[in-house]
N, C-alpha and C. Protein backbone atom coordinates (compact mmCIF):
# COMPACT_ATOMS: atom_id res chain seq x y z
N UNK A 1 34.66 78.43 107.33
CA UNK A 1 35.94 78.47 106.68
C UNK A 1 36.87 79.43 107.40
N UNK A 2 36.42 80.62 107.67
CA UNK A 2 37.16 81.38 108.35
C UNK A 2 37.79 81.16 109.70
N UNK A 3 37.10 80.02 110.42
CA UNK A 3 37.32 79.31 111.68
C UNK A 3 38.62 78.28 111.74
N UNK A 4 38.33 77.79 110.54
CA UNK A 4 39.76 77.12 110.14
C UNK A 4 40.63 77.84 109.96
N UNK A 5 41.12 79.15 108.79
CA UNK A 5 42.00 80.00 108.71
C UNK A 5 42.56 80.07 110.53
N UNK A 6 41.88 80.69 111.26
CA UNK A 6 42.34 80.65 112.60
C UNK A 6 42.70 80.20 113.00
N UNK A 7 42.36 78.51 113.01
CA UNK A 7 42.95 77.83 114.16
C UNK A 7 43.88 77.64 113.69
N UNK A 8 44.68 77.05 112.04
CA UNK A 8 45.62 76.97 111.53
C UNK A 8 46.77 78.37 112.28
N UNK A 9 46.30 79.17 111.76
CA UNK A 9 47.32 80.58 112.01
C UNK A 9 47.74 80.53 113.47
N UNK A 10 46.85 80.46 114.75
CA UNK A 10 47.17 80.07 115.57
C UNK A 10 47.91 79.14 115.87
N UNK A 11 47.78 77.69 115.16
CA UNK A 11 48.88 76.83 115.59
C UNK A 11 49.84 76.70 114.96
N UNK A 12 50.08 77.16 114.16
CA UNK A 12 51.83 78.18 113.07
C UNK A 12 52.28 78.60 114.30
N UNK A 13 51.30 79.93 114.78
CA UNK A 13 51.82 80.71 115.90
C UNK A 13 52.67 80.26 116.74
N UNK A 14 51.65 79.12 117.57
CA UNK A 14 51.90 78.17 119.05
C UNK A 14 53.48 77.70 118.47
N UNK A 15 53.48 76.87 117.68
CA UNK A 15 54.96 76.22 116.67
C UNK A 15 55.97 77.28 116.82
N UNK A 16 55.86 78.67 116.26
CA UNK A 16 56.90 79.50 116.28
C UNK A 16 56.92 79.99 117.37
N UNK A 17 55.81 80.07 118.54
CA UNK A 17 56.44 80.61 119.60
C UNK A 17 57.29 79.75 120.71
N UNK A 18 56.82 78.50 120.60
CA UNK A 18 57.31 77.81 121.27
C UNK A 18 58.95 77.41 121.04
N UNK A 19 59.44 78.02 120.13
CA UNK A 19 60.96 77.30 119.73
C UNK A 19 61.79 78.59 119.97
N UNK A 20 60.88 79.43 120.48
CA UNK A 20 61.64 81.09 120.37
C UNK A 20 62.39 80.35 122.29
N UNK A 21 64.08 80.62 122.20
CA UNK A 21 64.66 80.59 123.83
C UNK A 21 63.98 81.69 124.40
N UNK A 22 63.16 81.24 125.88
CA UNK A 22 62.98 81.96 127.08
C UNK A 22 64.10 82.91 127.26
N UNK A 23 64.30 84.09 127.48
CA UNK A 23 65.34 84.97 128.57
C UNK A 23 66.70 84.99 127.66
N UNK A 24 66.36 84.80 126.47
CA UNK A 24 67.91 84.66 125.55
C UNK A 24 67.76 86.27 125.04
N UNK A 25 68.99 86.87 125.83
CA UNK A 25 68.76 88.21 125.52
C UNK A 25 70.33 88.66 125.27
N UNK A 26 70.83 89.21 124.48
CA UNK A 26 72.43 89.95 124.32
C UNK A 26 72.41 91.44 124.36
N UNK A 27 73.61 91.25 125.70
CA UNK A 27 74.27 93.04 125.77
C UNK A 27 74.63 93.52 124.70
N UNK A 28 74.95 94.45 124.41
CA UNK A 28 76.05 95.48 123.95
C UNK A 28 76.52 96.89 124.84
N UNK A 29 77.55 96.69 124.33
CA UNK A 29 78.01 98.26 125.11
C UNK A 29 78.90 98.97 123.97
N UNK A 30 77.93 100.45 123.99
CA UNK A 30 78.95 101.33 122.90
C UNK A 30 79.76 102.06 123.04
N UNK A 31 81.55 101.88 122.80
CA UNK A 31 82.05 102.68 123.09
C UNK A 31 82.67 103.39 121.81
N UNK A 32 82.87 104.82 122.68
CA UNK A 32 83.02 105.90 121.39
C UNK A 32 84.65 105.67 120.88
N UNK A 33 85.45 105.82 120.00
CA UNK A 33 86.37 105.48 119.84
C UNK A 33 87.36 106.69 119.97
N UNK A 34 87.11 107.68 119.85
CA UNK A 34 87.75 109.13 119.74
C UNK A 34 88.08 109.64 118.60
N UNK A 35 89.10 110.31 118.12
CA UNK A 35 89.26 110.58 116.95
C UNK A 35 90.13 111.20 116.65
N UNK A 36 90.75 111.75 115.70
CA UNK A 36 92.01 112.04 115.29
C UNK A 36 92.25 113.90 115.33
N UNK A 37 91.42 114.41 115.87
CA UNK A 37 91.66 116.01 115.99
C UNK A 37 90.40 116.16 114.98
N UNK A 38 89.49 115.48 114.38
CA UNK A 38 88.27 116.39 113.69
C UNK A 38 87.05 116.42 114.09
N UNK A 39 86.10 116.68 113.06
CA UNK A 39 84.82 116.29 113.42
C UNK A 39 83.94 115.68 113.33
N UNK A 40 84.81 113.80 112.29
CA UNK A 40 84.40 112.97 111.83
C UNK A 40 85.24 112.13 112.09
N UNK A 41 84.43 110.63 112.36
CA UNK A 41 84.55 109.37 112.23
C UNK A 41 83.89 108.21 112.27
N UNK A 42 84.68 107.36 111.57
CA UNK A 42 83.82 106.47 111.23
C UNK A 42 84.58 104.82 111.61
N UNK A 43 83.68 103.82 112.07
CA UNK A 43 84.86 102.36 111.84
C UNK A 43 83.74 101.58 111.50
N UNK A 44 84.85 101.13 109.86
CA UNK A 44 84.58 100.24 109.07
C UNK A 44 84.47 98.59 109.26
N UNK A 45 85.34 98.11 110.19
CA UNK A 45 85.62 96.63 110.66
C UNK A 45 86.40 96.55 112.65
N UNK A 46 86.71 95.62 112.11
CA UNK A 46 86.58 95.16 113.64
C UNK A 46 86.60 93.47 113.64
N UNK A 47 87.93 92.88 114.74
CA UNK A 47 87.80 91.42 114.07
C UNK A 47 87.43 90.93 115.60
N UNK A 48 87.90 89.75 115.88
CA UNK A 48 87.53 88.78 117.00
C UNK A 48 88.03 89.45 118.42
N UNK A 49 89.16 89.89 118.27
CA UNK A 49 90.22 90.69 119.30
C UNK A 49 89.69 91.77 119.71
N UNK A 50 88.84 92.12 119.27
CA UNK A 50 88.42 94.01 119.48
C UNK A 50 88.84 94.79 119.17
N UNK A 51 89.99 94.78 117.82
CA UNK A 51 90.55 95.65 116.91
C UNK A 51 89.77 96.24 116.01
N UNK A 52 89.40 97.84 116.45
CA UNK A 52 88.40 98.22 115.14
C UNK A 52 89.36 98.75 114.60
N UNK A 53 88.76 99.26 112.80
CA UNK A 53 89.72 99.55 111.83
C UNK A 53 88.51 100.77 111.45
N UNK A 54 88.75 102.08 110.89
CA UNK A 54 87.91 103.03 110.10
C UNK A 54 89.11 104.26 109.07
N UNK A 55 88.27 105.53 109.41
CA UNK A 55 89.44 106.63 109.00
C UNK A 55 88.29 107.64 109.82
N UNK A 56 89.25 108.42 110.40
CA UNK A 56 88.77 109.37 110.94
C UNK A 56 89.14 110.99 110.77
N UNK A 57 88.83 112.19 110.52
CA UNK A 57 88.84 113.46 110.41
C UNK A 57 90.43 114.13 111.07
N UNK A 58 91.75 114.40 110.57
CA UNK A 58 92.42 114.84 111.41
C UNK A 58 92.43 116.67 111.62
N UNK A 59 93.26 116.89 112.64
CA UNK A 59 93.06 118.52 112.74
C UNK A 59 92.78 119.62 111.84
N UNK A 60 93.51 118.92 110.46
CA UNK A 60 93.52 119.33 109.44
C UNK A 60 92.16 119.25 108.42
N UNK A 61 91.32 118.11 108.71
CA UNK A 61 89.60 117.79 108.05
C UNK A 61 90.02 117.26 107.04
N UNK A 62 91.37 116.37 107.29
CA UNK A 62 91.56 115.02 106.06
C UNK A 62 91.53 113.68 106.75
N UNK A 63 90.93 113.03 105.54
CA UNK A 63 90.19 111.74 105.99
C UNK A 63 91.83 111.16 106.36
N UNK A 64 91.65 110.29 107.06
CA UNK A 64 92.44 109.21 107.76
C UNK A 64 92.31 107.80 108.25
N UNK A 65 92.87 107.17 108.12
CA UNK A 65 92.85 105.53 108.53
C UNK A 65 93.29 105.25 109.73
N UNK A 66 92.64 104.60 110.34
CA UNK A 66 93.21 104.64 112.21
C UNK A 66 92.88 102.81 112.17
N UNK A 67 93.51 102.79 113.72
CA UNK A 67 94.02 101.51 113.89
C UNK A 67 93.12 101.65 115.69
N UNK A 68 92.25 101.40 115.94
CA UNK A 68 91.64 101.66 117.02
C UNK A 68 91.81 100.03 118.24
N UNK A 69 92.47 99.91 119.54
CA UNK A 69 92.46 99.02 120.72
C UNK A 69 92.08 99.43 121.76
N UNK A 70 91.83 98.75 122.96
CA UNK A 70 91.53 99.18 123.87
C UNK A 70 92.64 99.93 124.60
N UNK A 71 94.19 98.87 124.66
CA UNK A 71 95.29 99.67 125.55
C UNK A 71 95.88 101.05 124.70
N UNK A 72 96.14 101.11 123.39
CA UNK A 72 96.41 102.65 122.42
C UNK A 72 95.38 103.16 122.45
N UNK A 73 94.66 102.91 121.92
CA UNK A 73 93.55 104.01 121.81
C UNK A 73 93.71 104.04 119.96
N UNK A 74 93.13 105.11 119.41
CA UNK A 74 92.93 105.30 118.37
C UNK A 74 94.59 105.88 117.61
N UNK A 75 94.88 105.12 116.55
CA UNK A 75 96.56 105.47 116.01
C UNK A 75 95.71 105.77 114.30
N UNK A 76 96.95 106.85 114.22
CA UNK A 76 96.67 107.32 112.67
C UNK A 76 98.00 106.08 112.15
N UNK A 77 97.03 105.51 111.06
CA UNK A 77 98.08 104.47 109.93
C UNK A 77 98.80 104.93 108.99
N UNK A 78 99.14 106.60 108.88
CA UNK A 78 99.50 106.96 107.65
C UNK A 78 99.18 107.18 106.59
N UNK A 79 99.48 107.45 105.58
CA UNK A 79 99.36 107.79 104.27
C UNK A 79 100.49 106.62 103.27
N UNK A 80 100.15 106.95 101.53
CA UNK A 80 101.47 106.56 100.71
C UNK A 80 101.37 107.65 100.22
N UNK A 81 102.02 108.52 101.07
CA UNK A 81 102.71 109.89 100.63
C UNK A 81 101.85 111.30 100.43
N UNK A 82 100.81 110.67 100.44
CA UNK A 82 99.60 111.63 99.99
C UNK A 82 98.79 112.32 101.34
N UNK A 83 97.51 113.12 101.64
CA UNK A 83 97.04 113.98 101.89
C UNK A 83 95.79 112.61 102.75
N UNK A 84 95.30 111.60 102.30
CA UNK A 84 94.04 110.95 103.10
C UNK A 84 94.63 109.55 102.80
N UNK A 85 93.46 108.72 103.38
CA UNK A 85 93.45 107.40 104.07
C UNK A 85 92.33 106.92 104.66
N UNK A 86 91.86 105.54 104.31
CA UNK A 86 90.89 104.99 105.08
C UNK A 86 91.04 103.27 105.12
N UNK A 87 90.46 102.88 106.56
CA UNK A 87 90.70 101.75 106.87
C UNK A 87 89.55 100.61 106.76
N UNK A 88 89.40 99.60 106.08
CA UNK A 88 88.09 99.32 105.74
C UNK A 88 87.96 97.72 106.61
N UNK A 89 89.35 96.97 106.66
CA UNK A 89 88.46 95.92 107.78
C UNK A 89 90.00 95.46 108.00
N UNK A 90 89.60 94.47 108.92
CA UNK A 90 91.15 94.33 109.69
C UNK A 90 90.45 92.35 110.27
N UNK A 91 91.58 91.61 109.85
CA UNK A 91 91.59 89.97 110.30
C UNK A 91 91.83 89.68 111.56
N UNK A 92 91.62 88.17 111.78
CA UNK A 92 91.73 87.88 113.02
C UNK A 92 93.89 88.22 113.02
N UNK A 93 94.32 87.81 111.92
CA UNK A 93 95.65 87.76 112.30
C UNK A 93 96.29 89.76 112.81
N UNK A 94 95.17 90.43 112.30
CA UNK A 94 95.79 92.23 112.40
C UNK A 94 96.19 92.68 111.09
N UNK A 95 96.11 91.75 109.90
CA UNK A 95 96.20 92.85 108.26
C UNK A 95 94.91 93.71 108.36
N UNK A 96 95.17 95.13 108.74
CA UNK A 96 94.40 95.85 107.92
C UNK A 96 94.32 96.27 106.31
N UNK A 97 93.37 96.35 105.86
CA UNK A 97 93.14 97.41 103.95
C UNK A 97 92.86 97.98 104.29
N UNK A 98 92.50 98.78 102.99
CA UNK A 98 91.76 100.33 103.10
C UNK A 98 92.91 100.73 101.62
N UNK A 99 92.29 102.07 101.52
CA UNK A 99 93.08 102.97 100.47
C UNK A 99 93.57 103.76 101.05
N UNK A 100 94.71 104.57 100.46
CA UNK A 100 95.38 105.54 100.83
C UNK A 100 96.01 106.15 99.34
N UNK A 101 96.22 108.01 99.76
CA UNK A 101 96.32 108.45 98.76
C UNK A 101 97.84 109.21 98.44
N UNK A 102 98.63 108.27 96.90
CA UNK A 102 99.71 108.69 97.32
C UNK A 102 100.52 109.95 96.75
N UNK A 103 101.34 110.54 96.31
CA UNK A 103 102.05 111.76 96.12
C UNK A 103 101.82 112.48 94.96
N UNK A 104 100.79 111.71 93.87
CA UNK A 104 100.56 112.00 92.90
C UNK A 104 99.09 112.38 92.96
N UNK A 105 98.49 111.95 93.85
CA UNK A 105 96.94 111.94 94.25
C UNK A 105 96.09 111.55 93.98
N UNK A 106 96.64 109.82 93.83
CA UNK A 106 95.96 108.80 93.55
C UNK A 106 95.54 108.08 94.31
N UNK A 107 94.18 107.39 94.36
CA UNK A 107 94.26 106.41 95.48
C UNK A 107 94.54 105.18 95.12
N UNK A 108 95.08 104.59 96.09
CA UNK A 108 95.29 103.28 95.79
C UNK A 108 94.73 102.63 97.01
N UNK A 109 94.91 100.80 96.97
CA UNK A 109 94.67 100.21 97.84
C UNK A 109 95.99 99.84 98.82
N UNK A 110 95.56 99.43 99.85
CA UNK A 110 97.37 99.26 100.95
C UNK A 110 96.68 97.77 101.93
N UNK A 111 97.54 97.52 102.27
CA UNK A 111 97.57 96.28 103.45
C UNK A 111 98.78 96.77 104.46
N UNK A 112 98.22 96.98 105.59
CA UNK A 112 98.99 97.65 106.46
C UNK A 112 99.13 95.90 107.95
């Protein structure tokens, strides 16, 4: 009985190995994005274009929403009036969300 268990499991095996692509292997390359004068950051999205979206630490050690490309580089998105900001994903068309906090020191949500 146990001879059977085997050969079965083995030819499951043979089945799944055989459908696995030869040499199908994917790069990546990580690049750091920089950051806004702190000692934190983070990115939340990122669409087809290579537009990442996060919030990152400014000089000051308030959160922030950045707009990250290859030719700018990393851009602070502002505030609604308030003290922080964060950027949570960004479309193929370039609407970023995220919250931002405004004069009363609330957060709200934004579409930038």
């Amino acid at each position: 009985m146990n001879l059977c268990r085997h050969t079965a499991a083995a030819a499951i095996l043979g089945l799944c190995h055989a459908s696995t692509p030869v040499g199908a292997q994917t790069t990546y390359t990580v690049t750091s994005l920089g950051s806004l004068g702190g000692k934190f950051g983070v990115c939340w999205g990122i669409n087809a274009s290579g537009v990442a979206v996060g919030e990152s630490q400014d000089v000051s050690g308030r959160n922030r929403a950045f707009r990250w490309d290859s030719n700018s580089g990393i851009v602070d998105l502002g505030t609604l009036g308030g003290l922080a900001a964060g950027a949570y994903d960004i479309n193929g068309a370039g609407a970023i969300v995220g919250w931002a906090r405004n004069p009363a020191g609330l957060d709200r949500a934004f579409i930038w």
